[in-house]
Protein backbone atom coordinates (compact mmCIF):
# COMPACT_ATOMS: atom_id res chain seq x y z
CA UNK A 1 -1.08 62.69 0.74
CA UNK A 2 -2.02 58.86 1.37
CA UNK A 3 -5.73 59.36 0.17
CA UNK A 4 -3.56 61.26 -3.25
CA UNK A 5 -1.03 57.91 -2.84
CA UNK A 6 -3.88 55.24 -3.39
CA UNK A 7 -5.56 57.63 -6.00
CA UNK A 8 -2.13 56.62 -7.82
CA UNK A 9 -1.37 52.93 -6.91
CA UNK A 10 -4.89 51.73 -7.14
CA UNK A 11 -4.78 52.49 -11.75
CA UNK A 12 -1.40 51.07 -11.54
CA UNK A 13 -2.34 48.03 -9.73
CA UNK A 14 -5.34 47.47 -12.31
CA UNK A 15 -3.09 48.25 -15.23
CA UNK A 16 -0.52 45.54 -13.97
CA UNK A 17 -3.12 42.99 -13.59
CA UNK A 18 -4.98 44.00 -16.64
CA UNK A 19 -1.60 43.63 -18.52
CA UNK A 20 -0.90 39.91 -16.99
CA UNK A 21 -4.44 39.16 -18.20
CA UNK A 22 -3.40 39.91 -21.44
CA UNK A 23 0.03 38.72 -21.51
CA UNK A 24 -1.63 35.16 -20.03
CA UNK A 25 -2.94 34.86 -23.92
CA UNK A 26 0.80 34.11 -25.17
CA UNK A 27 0.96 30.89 -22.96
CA UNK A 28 0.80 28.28 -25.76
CA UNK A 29 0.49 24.62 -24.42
CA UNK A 30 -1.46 23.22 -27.59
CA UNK A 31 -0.34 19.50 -28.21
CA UNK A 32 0.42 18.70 -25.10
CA UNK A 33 -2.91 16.28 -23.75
CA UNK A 34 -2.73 13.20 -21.78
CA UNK A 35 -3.51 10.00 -23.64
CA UNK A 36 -4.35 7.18 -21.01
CA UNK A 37 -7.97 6.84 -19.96
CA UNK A 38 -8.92 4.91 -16.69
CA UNK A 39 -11.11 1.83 -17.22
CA UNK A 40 -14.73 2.00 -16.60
CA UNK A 41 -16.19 -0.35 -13.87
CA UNK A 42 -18.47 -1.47 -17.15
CA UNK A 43 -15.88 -2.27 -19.07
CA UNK A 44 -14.61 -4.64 -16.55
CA UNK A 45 -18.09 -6.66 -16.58
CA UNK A 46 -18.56 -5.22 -13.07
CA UNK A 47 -22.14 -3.99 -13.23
CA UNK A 48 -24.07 -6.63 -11.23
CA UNK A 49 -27.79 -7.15 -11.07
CA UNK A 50 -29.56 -5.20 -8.34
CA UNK A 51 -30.06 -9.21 -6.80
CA UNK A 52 -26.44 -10.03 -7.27
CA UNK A 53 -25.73 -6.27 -5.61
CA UNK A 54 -27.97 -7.28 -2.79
CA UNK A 55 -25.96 -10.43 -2.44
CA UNK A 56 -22.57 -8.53 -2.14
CA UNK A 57 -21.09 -9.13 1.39
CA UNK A 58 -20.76 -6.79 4.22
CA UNK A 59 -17.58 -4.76 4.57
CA UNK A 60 -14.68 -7.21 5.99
CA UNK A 61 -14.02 -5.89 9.69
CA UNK A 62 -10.69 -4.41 10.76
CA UNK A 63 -9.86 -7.09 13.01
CA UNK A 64 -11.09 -9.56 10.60
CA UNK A 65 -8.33 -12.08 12.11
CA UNK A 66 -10.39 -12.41 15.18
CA UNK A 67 -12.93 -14.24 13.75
CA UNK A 68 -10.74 -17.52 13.40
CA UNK A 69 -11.03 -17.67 17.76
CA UNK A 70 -7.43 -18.08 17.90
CA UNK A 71 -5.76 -15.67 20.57
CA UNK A 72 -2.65 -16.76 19.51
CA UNK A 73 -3.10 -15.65 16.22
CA UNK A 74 -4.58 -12.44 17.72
CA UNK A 75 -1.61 -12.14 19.51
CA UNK A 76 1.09 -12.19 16.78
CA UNK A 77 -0.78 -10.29 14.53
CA UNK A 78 -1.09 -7.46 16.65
CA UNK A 79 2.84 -7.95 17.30
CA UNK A 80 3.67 -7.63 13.50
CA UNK A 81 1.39 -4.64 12.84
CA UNK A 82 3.12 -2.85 15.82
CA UNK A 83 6.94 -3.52 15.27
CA UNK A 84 6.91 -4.80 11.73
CA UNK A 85 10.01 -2.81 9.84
CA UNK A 86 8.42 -2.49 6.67
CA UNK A 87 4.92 -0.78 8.38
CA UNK A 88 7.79 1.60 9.65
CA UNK A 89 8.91 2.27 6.09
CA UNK A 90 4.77 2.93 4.93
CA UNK A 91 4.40 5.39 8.36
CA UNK A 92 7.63 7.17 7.17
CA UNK A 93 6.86 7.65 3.59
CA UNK A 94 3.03 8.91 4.94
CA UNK A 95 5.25 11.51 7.11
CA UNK A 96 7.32 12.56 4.47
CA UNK A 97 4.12 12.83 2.34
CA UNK A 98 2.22 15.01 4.88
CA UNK A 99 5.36 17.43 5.28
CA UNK A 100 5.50 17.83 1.41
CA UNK A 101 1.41 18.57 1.62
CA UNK A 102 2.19 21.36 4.03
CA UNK A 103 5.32 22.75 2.54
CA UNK A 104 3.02 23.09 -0.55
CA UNK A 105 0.15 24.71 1.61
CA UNK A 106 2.73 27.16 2.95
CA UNK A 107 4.29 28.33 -0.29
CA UNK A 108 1.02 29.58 -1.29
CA UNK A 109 0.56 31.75 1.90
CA UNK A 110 2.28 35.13 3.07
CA UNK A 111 6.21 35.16 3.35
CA UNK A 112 7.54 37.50 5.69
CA UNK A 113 11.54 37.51 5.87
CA UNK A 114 13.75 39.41 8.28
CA UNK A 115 17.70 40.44 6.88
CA UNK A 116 20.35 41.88 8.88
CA UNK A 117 23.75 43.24 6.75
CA UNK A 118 26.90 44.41 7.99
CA UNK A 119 29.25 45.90 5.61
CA UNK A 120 33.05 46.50 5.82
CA UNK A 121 33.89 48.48 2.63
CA UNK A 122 36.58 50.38 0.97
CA UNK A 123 35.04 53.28 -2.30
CA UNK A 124 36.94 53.70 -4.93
CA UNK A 125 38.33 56.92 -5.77
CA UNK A 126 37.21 56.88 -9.66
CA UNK A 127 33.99 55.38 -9.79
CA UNK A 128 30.20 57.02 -9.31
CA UNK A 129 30.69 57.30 -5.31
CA UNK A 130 31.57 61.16 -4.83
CA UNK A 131 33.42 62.57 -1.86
CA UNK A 132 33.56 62.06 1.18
CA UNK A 133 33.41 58.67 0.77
CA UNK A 134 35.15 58.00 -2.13
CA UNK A 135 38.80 56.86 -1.22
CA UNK A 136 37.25 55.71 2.51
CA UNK A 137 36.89 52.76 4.28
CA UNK A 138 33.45 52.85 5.81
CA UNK A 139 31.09 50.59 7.69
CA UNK A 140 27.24 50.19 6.01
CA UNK A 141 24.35 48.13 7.48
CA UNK A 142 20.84 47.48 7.13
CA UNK A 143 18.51 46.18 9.25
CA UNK A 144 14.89 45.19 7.04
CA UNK A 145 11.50 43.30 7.29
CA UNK A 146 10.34 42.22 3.65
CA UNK A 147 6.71 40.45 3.07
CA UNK A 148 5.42 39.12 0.15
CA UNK A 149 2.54 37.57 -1.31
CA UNK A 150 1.61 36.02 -4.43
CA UNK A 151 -1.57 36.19 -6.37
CA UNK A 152 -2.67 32.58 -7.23
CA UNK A 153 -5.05 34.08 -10.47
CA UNK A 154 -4.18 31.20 -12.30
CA UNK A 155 -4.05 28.48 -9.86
CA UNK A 156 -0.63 26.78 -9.85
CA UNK A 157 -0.17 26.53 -6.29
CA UNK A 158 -3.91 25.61 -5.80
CA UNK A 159 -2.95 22.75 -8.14
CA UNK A 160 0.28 22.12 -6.23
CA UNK A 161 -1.35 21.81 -2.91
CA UNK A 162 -4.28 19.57 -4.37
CA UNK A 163 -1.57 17.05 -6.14
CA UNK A 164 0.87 17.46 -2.72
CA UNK A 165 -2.58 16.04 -0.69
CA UNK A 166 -3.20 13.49 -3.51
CA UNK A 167 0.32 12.11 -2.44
CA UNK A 168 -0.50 12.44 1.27
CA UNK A 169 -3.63 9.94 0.45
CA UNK A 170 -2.03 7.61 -2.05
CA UNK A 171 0.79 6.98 1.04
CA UNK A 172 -1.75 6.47 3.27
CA UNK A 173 -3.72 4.49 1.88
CA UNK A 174 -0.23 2.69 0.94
CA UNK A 175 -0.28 1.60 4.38
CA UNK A 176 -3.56 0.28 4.92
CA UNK A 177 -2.27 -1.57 2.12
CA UNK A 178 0.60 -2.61 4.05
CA UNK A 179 -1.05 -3.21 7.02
CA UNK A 180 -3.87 -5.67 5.21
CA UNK A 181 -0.82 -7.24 3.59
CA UNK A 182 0.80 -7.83 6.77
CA UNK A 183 -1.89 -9.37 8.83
CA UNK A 184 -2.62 -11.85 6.06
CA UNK A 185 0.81 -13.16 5.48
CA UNK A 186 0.68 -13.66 9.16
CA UNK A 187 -2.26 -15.63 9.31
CA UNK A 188 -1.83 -17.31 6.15
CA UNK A 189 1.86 -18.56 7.64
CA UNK A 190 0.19 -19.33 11.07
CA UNK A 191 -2.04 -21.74 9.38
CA UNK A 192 0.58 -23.13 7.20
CA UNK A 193 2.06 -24.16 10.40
CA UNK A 194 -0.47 -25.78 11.68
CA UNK A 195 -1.28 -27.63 8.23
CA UNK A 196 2.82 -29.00 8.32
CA UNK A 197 2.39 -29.64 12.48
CA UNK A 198 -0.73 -32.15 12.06
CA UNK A 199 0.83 -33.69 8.93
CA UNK A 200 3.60 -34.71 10.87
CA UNK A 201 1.36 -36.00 14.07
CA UNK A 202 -0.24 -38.48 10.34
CA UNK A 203 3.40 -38.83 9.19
CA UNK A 204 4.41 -40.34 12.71
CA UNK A 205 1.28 -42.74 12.88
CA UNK A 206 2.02 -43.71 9.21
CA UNK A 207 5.62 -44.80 10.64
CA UNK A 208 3.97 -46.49 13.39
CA UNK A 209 1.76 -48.69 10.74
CA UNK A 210 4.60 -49.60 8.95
CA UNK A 211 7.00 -50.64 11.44
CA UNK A 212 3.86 -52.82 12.77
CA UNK A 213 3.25 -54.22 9.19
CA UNK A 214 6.98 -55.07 8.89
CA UNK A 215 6.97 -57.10 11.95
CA UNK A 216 4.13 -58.85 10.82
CA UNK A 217 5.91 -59.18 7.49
CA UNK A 218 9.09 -61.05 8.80
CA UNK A 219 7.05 -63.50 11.10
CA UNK A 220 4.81 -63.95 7.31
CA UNK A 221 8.63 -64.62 6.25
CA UNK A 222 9.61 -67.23 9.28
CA UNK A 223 6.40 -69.19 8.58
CA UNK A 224 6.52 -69.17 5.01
CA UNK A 225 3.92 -67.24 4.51
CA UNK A 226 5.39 -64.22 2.25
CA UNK A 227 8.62 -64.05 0.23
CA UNK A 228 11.73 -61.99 1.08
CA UNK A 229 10.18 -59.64 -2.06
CA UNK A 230 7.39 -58.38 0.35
CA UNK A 231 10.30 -58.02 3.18
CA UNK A 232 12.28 -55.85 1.76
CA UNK A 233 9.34 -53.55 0.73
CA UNK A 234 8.60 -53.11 4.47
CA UNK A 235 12.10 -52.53 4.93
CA UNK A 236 12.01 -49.78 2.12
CA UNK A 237 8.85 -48.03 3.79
CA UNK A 238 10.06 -47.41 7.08
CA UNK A 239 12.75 -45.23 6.30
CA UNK A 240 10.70 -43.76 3.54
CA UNK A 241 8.22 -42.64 5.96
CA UNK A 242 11.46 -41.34 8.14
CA UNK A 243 12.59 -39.33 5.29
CA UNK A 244 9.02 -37.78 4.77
CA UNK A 245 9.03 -37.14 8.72
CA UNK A 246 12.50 -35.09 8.58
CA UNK A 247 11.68 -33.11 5.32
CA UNK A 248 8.49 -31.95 7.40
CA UNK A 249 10.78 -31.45 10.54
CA UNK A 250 12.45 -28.92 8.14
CA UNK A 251 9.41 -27.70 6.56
CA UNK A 252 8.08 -26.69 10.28
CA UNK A 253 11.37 -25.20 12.00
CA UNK A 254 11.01 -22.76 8.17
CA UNK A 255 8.03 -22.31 8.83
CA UNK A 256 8.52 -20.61 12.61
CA UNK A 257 11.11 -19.05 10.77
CA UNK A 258 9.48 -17.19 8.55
CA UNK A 259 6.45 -16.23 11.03
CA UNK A 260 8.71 -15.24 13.41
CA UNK A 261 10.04 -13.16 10.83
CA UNK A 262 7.15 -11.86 10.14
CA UNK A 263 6.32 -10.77 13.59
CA UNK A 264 9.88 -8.56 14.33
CA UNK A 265 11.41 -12.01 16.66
CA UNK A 266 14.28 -13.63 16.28
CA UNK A 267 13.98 -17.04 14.50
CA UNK A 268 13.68 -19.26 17.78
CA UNK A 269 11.37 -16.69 19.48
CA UNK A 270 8.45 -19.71 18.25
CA UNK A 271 10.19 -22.67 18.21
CA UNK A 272 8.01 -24.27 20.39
CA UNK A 273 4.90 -23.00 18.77
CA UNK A 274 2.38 -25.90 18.05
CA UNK A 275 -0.47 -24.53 16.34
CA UNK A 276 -3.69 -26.30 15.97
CA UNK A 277 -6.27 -25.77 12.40
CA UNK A 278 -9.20 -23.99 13.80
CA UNK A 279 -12.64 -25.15 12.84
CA UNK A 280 -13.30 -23.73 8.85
CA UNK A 281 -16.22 -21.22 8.70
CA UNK A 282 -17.15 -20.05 5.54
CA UNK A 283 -17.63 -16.64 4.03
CA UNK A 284 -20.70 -15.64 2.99
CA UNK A 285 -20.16 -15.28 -0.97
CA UNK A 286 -21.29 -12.54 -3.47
CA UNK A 287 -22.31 -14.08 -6.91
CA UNK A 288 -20.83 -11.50 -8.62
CA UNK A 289 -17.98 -9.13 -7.84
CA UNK A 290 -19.33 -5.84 -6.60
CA UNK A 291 -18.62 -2.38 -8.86
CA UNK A 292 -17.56 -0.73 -4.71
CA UNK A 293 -15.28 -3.66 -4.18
CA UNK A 294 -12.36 -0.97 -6.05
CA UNK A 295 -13.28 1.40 -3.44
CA UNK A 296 -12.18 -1.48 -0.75
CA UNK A 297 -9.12 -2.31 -1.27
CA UNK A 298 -6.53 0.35 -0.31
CA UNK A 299 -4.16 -0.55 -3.41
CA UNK A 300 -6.89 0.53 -5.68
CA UNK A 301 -7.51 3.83 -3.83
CA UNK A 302 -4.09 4.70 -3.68
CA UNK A 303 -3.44 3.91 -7.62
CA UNK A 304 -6.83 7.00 -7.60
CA UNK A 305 -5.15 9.04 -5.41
CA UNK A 306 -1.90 9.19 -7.70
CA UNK A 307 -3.98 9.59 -10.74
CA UNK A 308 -5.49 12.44 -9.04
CA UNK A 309 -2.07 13.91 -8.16
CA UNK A 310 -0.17 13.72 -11.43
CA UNK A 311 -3.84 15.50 -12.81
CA UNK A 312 -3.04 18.31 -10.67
CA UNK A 313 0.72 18.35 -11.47
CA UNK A 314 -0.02 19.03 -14.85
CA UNK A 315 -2.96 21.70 -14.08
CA UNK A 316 0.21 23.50 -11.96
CA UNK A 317 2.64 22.75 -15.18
CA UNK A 318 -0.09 24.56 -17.25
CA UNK A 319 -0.46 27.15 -14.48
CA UNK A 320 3.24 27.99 -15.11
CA UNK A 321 2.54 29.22 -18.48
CA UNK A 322 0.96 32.32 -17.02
CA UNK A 323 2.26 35.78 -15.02
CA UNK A 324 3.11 34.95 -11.04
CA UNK A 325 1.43 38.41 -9.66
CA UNK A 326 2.98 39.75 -6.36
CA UNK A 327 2.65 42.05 -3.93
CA UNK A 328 5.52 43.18 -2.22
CA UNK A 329 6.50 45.07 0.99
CA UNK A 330 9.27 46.55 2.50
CA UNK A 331 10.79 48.26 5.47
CA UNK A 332 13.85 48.74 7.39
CA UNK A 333 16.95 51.13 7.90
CA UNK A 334 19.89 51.60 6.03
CA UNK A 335 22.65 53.69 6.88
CA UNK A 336 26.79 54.07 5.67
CA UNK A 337 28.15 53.51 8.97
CA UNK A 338 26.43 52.08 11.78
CA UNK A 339 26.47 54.53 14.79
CA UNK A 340 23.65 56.31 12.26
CA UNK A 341 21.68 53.25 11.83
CA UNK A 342 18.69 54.33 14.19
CA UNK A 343 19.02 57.69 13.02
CA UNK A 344 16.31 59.92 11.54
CA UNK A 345 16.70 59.52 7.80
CA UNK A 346 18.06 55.54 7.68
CA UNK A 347 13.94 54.57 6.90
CA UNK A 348 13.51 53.00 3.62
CA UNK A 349 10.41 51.26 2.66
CA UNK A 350 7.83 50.10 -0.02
CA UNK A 351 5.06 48.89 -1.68
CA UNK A 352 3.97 47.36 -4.98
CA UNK A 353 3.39 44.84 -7.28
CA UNK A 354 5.40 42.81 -8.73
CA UNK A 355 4.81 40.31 -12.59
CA UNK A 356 6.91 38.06 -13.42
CA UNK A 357 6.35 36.60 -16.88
CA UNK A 358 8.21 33.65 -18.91
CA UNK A 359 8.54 35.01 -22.36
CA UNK A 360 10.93 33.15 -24.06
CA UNK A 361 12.52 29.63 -22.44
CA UNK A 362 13.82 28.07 -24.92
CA UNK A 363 10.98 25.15 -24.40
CA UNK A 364 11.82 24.45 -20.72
CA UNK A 365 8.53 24.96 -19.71
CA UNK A 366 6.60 22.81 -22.65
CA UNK A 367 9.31 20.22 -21.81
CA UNK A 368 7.95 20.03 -18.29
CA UNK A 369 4.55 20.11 -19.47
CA UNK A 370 5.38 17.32 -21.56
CA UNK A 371 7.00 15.33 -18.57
CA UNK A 372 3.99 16.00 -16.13
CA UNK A 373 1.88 15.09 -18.77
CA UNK A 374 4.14 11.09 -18.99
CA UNK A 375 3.49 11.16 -15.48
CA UNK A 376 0.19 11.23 -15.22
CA UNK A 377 -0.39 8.95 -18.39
CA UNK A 378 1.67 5.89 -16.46
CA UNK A 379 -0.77 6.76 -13.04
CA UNK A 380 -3.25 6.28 -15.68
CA UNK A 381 -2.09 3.05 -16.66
CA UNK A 382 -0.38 1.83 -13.12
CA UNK A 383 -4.18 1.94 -11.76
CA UNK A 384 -5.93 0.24 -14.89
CA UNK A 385 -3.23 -2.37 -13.89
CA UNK A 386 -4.18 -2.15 -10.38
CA UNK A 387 -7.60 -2.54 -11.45
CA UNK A 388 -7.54 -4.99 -13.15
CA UNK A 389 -5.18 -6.95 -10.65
CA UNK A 390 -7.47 -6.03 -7.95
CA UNK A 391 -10.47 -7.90 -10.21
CA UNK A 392 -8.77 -10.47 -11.36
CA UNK A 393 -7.53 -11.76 -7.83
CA UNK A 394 -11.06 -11.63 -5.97
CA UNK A 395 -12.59 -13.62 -9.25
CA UNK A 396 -9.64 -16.58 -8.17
CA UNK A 397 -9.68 -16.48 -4.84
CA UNK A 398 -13.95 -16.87 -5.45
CA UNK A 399 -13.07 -19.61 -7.33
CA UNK A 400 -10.90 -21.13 -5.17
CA UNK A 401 -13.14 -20.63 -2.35
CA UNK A 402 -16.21 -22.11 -3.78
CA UNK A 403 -14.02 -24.98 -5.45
CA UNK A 404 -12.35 -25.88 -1.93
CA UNK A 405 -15.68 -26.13 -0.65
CA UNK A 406 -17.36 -28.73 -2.53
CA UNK A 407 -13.87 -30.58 -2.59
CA UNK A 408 -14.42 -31.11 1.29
CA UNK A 409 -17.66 -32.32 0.71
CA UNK A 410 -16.18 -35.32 -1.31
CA UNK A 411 -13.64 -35.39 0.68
CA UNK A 412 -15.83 -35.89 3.87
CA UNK A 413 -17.68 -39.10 2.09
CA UNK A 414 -14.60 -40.49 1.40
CA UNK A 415 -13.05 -40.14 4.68
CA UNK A 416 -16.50 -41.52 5.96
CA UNK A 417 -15.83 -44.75 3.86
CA UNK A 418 -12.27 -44.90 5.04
CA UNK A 419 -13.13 -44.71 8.40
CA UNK A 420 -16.24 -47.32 8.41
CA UNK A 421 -14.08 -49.47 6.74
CA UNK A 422 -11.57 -48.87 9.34
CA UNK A 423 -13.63 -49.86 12.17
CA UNK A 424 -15.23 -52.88 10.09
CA UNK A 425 -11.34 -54.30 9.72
CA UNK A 426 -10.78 -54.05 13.26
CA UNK A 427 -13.89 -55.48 15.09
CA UNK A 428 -13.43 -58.47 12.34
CA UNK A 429 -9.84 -58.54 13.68
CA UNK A 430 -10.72 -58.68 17.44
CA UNK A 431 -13.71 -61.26 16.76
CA UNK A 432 -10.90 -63.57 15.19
CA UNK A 433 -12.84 -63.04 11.39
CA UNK A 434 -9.73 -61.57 10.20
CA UNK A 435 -6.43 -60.85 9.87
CA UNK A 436 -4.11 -58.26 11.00
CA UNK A 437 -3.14 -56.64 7.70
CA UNK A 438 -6.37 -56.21 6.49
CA UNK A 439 -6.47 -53.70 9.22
CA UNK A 440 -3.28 -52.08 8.46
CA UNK A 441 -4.28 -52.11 5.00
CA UNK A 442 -7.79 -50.11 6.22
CA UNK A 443 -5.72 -47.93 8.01
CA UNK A 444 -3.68 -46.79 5.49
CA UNK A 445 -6.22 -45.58 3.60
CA UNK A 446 -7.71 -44.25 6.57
CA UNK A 447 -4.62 -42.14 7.02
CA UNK A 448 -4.64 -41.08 3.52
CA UNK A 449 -7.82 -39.32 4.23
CA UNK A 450 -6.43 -37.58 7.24
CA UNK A 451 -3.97 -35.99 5.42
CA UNK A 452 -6.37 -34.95 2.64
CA UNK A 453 -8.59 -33.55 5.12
CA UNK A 454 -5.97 -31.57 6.51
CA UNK A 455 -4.56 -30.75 3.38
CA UNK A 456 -8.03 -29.30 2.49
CA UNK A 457 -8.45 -27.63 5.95
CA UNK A 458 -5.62 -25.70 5.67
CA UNK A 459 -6.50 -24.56 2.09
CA UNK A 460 -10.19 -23.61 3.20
CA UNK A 461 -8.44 -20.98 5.50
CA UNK A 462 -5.66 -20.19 3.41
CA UNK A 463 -8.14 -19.25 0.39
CA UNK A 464 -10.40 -17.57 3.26
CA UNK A 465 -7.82 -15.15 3.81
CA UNK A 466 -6.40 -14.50 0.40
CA UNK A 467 -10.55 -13.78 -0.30
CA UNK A 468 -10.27 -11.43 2.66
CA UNK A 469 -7.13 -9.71 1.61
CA UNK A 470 -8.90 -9.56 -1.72
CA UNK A 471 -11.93 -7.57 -0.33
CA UNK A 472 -10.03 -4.97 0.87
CA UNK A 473 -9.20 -6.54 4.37
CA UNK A 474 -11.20 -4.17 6.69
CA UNK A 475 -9.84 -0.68 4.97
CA UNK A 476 -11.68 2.35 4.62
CA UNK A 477 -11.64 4.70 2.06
CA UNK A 478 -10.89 8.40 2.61
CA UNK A 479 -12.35 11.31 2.08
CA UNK A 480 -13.29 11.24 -1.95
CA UNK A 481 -11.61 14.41 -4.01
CA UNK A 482 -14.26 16.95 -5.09
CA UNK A 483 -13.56 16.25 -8.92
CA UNK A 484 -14.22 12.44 -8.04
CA UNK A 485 -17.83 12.30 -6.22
CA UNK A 486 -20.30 12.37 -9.56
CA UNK A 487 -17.86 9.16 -10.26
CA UNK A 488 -16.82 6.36 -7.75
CA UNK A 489 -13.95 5.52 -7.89
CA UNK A 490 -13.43 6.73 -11.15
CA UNK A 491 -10.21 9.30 -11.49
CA UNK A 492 -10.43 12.12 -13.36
CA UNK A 493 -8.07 13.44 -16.02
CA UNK A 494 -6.83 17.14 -16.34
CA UNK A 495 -7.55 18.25 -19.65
């Protein structure tokens, strides 16, 4: 009887799935296409020499921050990427990402589902129930184990799962993203610090000058020597100078502020924080922007990754179009009255397939076609944006770098002269050749300097670490999707 039962089942089962087959014809999509294209690294001008490749630099190291020999710095970066809120926000949205990837691995796998029913009922007397039961109250229950599993012959959930793991990526690399972010604000605040703490060590010898030129003024003044015009500009640049002390005062307790911010503290956590500029050592620089720089920075990657997503969310839109094929299984016991529940008779099972076919929707399903399809056009566009960005901000900071550079080398002459002429002043001074202001006068200038070449310090690093941030700051890529690898870093478009 079972070899005569699959004889049966096994023409029915091809007819079914020969009639889906057929049936899969109807589903009409026509019209419906993306329109965005992602940008070529060519287009871009990002197709370097094989010299200017073999100039590129070497990938940026995790810990990049290290390199500046500042364990303080160490220190509160390692703080903010462990107890930063908005990392915590990035981790969560990766974790809410990763369940949706395996609720979307699941759906596509066997269901099995257990249902227990208890019954209280009264039959009518003039309907299809005969007697004895008709006119009775009687107890029914049912105790049953249903399994299911769906055919995936056209590939939605395939599609599902591959645009459910596209999100996974695009979150995580969202926080690499947030973690590069992170570490340069920190540093990039840390040595705005220290540019605002040694401008205020100038600021206080620039006071010092002035109050020493004013005294010299007013005994100019008792010997008749200078007018009450040049005393009242000392008088005028001593609480100038105070006023330039204070607004730095301010600019440094903001400063602490916003690092300590920065690093999960409280706002006075590093109020006595006095950091120093660390000696500048420059990057080595590509001459040209590299065409794997986009696969460095984790914004770019996860721009791909939702390219790749929406892609798939329309090949699943499409895939809705078509028959779901099932195969579906059940057994249990049923019985009016429960003290014959687990009698011999209450079995009921089954077998068989199951096709489920949209034929007539009234456009919901072109409509969501046609919505998937929006989607994926604006991933499209939100990573030739990204791109673009992403090129655009390692071609400044380049600039920057290289321009800061030769500005310290001028700078350094001039600071040379300042400081010769400095010294000159002063040994003229102590061998009687000369006078006083001529060396406050040298010194002014002198101080100028200093604060240029602090200015310029601070700026080297700054840029330094805006060129890091721009080179991906130490991330990794992952694993590249299949439809990606003849391409890097080149999305592909479901079509």
């Amino acid at each position: 009887m079972k070899t005569a039962a699959r004889r049966v089942a096994a023409p029915r089962l091809a007819t079914t799935l020969l009639l889906a087959l057929t049936l899969a014809g109807c589903a009409n999509y026509s019209g419906i296409e993306p329109a965005a294209k992602p940008l070529r690294p060519e287009a871009l001008g990002l197709a370097p020499s094989p010299q200017e490749a073999a100039a590129a630099p070497a990938a940026v190291s995790g810990t990049w921050w290290q390199g500046f020999g500042d364990t303080t710095l160490d220190r509160l970066v390692v703080q903010a990427l462990d107890g930063s809120p908005n990392l915590q926000v990035a981790r969560a949205r990766l974790l809410r990402a990763t369940a949706g990837a395996a609720g979307a691995e699941a759906a596509a796998g066997l269901q099995v589902n257990g249902a227990a029913d208890v019954t209280r009922q009264h039959y009518t007397e003039n309907g299809a129930v005969p007697p004895p039961l008709a006119g009775s109250m009687r107890t029914s229950g049912s105790l049953q184990l249903s399994a299911g599993w769906e055919f995936d012959f056209f590939g939605r959930h395939a599609a599902a799962l591959q645009a459910a793991l596209g999100a996974q990526r695009a979150a995580e690399a969202d926080l690499h993203a947030a973690r590069v972010l992170l570490a340069a604000n920190v540093t990039r605040a840390y040595v705005q610090l220290a540019r605002l703490v040694e401008q205020r060590e100038v600021a206080a010898r620039t006071l010092a000058q002035r109050e020493e030129l004013l005294g010299l003024t007013r005994q100019r003044v008792s010997a008749g020597l200078d007018t009450l015009v040049e005393l009242r500009q000392g008088e005028g640049a001593v609480p100038e100078t105070r006023q330039q002390i204070e607004a730095l005062d301010e600019q440094i307790a903001l400063a602490r502020h916003a690092l300590a911010a920065l690093t999960g503290q409280g706002p006075k956590a590093l109020a006595t924080l006095q950091p120093r500029l660390a000696a500048v050592a420059l990057l080595p620089l590509p001459r040209a922007v590299p065409v794997d720089l986009l696969g460095r920075r984790a914004d770019v990657e996860a721009a791909r990754w939702r390219v790749e997503a929406a892609s798939q969310d329309v090949a699943s839109a499409k895939a809705q179009f078509y028959p779901n094929v099932n195969l579906v299984a059940f057994a249990g016991l049923s019985a009016i009255g429960l003290d014959r529940l687990f009698d011999s008779g209450s079995e009921q099972y089954g077998i068989g397939p199951a096709l489920r076919l949209p034929i007539f929707d009234s456009g919901r399903l072109r409509a969501n076609l046609s919505g998937r399809t929006a989607d994926l056009d604006a991933a499209v566009h939100s990573y030739n944006a990204t791109v673009l960005d992403a090129v655009r901000d390692v071609a400044d900071q380049l600039a920057s770098v290289q321009s800061v550079a030769r500005q310290q080398r001028e700078q350094q002459a001039a600071a040379a002269a300042a400081e010769s002429a400095y010294d000159l002043a002063l040994q003229r001074y102590r061998a009687g050749l000369g006078n006083y202001l001529t060396v406050l006068s040298a010194e002014t200038r002198l101080l100028a300097q200093r604060r240029e070449t602090t200015e310029l310090k601070a700026r080297a690093l700054d840029t330094q670490v805006a060129l890091i941030r721009a080179l991906g700051g130490g991330y990794t890529p992952a694993d590249t999707a299949p439809s990606q690898q003849h391409a890097a870093h080149h999305p592909q478009i479901e079509r």
